[in-house]
C-alpha atoms as a PDB file:
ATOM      1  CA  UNK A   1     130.654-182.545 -26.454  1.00  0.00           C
ATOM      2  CA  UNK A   2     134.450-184.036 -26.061  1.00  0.00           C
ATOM      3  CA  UNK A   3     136.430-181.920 -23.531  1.00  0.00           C
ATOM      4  CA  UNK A   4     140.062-182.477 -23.006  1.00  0.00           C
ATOM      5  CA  UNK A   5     141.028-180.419 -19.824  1.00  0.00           C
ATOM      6  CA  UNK A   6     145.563-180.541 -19.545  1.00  0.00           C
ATOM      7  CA  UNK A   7     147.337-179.071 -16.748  1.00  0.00           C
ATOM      8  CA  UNK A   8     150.114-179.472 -14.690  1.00  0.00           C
ATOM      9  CA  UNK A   9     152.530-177.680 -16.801  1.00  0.00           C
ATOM     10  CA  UNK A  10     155.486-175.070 -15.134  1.00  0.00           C
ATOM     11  CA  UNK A  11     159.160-173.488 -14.563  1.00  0.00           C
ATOM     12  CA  UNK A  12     160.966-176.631 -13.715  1.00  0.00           C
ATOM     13  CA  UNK A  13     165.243-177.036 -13.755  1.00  0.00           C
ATOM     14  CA  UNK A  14     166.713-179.989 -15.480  1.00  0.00           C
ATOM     15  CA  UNK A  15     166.411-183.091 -13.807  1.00  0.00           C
ATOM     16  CA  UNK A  16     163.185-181.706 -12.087  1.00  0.00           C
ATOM     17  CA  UNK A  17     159.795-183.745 -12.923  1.00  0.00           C
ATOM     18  CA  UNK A  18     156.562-182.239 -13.956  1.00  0.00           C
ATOM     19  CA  UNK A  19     153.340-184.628 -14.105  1.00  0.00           C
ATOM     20  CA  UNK A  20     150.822-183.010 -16.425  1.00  0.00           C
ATOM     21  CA  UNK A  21     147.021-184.543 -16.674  1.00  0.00           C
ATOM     22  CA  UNK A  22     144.635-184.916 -19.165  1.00  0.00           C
ATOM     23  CA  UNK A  23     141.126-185.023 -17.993  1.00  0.00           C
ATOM     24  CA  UNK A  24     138.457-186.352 -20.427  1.00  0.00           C
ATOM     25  CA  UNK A  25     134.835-186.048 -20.950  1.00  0.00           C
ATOM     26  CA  UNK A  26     131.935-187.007 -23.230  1.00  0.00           C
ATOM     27  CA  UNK A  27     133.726-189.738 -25.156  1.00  0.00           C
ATOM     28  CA  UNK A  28     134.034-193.584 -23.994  1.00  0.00           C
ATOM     29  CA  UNK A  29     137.644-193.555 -22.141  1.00  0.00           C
ATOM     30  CA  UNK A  30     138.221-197.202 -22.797  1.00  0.00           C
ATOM     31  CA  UNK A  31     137.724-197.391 -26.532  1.00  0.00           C
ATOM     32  CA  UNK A  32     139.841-193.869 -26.773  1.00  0.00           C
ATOM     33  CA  UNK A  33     143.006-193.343 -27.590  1.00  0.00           C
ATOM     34  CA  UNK A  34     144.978-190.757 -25.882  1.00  0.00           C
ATOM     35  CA  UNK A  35     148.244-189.044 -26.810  1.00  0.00           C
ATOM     36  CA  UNK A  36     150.672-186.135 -25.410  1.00  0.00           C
ATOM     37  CA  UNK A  37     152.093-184.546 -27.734  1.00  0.00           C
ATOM     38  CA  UNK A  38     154.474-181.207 -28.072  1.00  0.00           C
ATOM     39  CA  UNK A  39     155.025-178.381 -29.976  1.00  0.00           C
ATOM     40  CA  UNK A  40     158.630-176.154 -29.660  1.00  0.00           C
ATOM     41  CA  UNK A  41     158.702-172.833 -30.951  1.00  0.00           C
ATOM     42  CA  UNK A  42     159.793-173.283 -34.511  1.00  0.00           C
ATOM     43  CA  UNK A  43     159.634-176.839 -34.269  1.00  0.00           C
ATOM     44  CA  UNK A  44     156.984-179.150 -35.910  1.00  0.00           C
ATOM     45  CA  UNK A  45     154.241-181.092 -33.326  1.00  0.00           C
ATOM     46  CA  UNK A  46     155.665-184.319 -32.012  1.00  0.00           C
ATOM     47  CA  UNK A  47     154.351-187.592 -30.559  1.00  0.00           C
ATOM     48  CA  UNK A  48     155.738-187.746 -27.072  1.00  0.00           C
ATOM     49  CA  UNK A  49     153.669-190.795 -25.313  1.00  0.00           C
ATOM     50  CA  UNK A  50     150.269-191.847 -26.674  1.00  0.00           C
ATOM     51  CA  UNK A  51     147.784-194.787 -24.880  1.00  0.00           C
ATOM     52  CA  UNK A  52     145.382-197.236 -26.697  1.00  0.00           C
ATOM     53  CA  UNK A  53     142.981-197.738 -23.556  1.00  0.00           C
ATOM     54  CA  UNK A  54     141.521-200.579 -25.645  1.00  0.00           C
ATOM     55  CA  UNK A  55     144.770-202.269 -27.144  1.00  0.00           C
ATOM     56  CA  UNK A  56     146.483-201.531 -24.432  1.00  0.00           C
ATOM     57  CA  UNK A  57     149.521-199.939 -26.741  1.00  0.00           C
ATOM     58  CA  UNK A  58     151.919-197.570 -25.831  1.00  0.00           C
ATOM     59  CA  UNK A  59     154.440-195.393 -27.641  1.00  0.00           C
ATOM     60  CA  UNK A  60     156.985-193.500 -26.412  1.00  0.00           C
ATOM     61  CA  UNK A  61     158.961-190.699 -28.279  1.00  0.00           C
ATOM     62  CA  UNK A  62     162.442-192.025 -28.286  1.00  0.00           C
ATOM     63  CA  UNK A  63     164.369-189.270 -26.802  1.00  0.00           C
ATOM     64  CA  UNK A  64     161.921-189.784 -23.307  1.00  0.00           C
ATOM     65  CA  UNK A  65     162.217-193.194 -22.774  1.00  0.00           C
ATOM     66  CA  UNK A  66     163.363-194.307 -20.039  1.00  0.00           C
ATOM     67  CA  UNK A  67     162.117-190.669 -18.140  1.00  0.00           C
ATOM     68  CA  UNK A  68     158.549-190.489 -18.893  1.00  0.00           C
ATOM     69  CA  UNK A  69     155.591-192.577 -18.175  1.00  0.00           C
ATOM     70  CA  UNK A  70     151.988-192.437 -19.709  1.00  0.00           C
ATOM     71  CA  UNK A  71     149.576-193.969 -17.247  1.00  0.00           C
ATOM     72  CA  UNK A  72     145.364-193.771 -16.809  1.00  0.00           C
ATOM     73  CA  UNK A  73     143.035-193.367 -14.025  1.00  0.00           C
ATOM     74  CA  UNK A  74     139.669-194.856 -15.942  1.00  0.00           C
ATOM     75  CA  UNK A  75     137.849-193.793 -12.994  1.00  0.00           C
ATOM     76  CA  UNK A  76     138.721-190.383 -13.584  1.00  0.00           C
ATOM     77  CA  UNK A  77     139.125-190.723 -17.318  1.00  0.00           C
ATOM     78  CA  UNK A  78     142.541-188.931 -16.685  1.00  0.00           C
ATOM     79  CA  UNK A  79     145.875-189.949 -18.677  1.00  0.00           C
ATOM     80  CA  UNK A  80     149.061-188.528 -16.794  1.00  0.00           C
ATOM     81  CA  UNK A  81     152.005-187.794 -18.363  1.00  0.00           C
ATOM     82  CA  UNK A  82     155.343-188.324 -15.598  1.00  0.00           C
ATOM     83  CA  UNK A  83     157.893-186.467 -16.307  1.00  0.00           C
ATOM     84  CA  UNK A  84     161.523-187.103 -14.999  1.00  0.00           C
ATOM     85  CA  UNK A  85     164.942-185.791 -15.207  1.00  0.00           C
ATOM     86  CA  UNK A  86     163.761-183.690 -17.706  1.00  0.00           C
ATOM     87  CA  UNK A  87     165.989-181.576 -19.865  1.00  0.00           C
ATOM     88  CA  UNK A  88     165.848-178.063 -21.245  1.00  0.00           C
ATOM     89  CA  UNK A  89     164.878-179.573 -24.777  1.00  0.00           C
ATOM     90  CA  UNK A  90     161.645-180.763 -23.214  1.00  0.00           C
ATOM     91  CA  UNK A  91     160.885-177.227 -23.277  1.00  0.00           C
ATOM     92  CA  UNK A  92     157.764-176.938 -25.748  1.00  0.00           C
ATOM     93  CA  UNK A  93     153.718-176.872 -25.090  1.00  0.00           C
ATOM     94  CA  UNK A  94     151.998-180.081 -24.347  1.00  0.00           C
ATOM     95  CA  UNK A  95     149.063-181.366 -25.975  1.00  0.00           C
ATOM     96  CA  UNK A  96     147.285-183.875 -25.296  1.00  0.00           C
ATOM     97  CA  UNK A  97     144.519-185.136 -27.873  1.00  0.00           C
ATOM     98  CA  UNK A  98     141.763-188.369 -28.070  1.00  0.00           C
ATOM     99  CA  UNK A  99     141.042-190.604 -30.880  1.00  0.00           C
ATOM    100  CA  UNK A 100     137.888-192.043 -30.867  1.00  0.00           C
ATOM    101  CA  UNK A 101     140.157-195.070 -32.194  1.00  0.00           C
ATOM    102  CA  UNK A 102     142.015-197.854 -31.296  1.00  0.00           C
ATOM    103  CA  UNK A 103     145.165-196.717 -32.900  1.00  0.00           C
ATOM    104  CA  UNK A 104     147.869-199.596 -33.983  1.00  0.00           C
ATOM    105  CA  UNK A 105     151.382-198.706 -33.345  1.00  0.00           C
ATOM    106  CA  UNK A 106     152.182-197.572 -36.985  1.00  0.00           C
ATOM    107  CA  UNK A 107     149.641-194.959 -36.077  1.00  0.00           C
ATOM    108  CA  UNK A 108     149.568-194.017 -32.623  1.00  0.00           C
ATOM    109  CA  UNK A 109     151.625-191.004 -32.979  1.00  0.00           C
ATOM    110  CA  UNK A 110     150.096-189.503 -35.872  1.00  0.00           C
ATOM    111  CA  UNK A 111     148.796-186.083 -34.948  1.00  0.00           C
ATOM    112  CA  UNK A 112     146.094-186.617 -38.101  1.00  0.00           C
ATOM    113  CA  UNK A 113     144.694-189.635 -36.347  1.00  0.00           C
ATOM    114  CA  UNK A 114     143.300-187.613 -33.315  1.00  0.00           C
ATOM    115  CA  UNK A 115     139.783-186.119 -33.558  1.00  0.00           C
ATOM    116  CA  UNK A 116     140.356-184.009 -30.934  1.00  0.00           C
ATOM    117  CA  UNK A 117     142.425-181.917 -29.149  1.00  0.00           C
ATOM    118  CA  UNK A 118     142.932-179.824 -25.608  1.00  0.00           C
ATOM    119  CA  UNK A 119     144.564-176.840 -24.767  1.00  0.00           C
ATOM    120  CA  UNK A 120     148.156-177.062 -24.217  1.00  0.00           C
ATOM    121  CA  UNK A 121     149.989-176.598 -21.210  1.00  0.00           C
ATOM    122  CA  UNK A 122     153.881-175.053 -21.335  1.00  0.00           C
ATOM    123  CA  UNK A 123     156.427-176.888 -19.860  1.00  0.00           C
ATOM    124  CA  UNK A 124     159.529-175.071 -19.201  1.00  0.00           C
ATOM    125  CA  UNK A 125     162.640-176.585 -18.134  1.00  0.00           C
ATOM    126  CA  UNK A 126     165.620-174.170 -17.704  1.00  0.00           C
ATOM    127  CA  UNK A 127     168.019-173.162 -15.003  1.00  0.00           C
END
């Protein structure tokens, strides 16, 4: 059975950081893909940063560049998500979600092309 286990979500002000993790089990965590993704109230799910273990691709959402970073701990089979200098319209609940894929770039943030999906953890960023 696939488990995806996020946490690391909170009450943060802007320009705090947050670094939420994704722990993964019963699928092989170098052949997976792994994205974060985010939902706002009202709002349709986004891509935020999403990691081809195999490929080696990464995507970022274009309004966090520069302020997040996706990285893995394979012997963990744990993606983080850092957050920096984050803004109130980072506000939303965080996903994050495995293909048992390599995912190109072209479809890396798709939220279709992920089999399967964790529970989401809120991120809040207000003053």
């Amino acid at each position: 059975e696939v488990q995806l286990q996020a946490s690391g979500g909170g009450l943060v002000h802007p320009g705090g950081s947050l670094t939420l993790s994704c722990a993964a089990s019963g699928l092989t965590f170098a052949e997976t893909t792994i994205g974060w993704f985010r939902q706002a109230p009202g709002k349709e799910r986004e891509g935020v940063s999403c990691i081809s273990n195999y490929l080696g691709t990464e995507y970022y959402l274009n309004s966090v560049k520069g302020r997040f970073t996706i990285y893995t701990d394979p012997t963990k089979s744990t993606v983080y998500l850092q957050m920096n200098n984050l803004k109130p319209d980072d506000t939303a609940l965080y996903y994050c979600a495995a293909s048992g894929l390599s995912l190109i770039l072209s479809e890396i943030r798709t939220p279709a092309r992920y089999n399967y999906w964790g529970q989401g953890t809120l991120v809040t960023v207000s003053s």
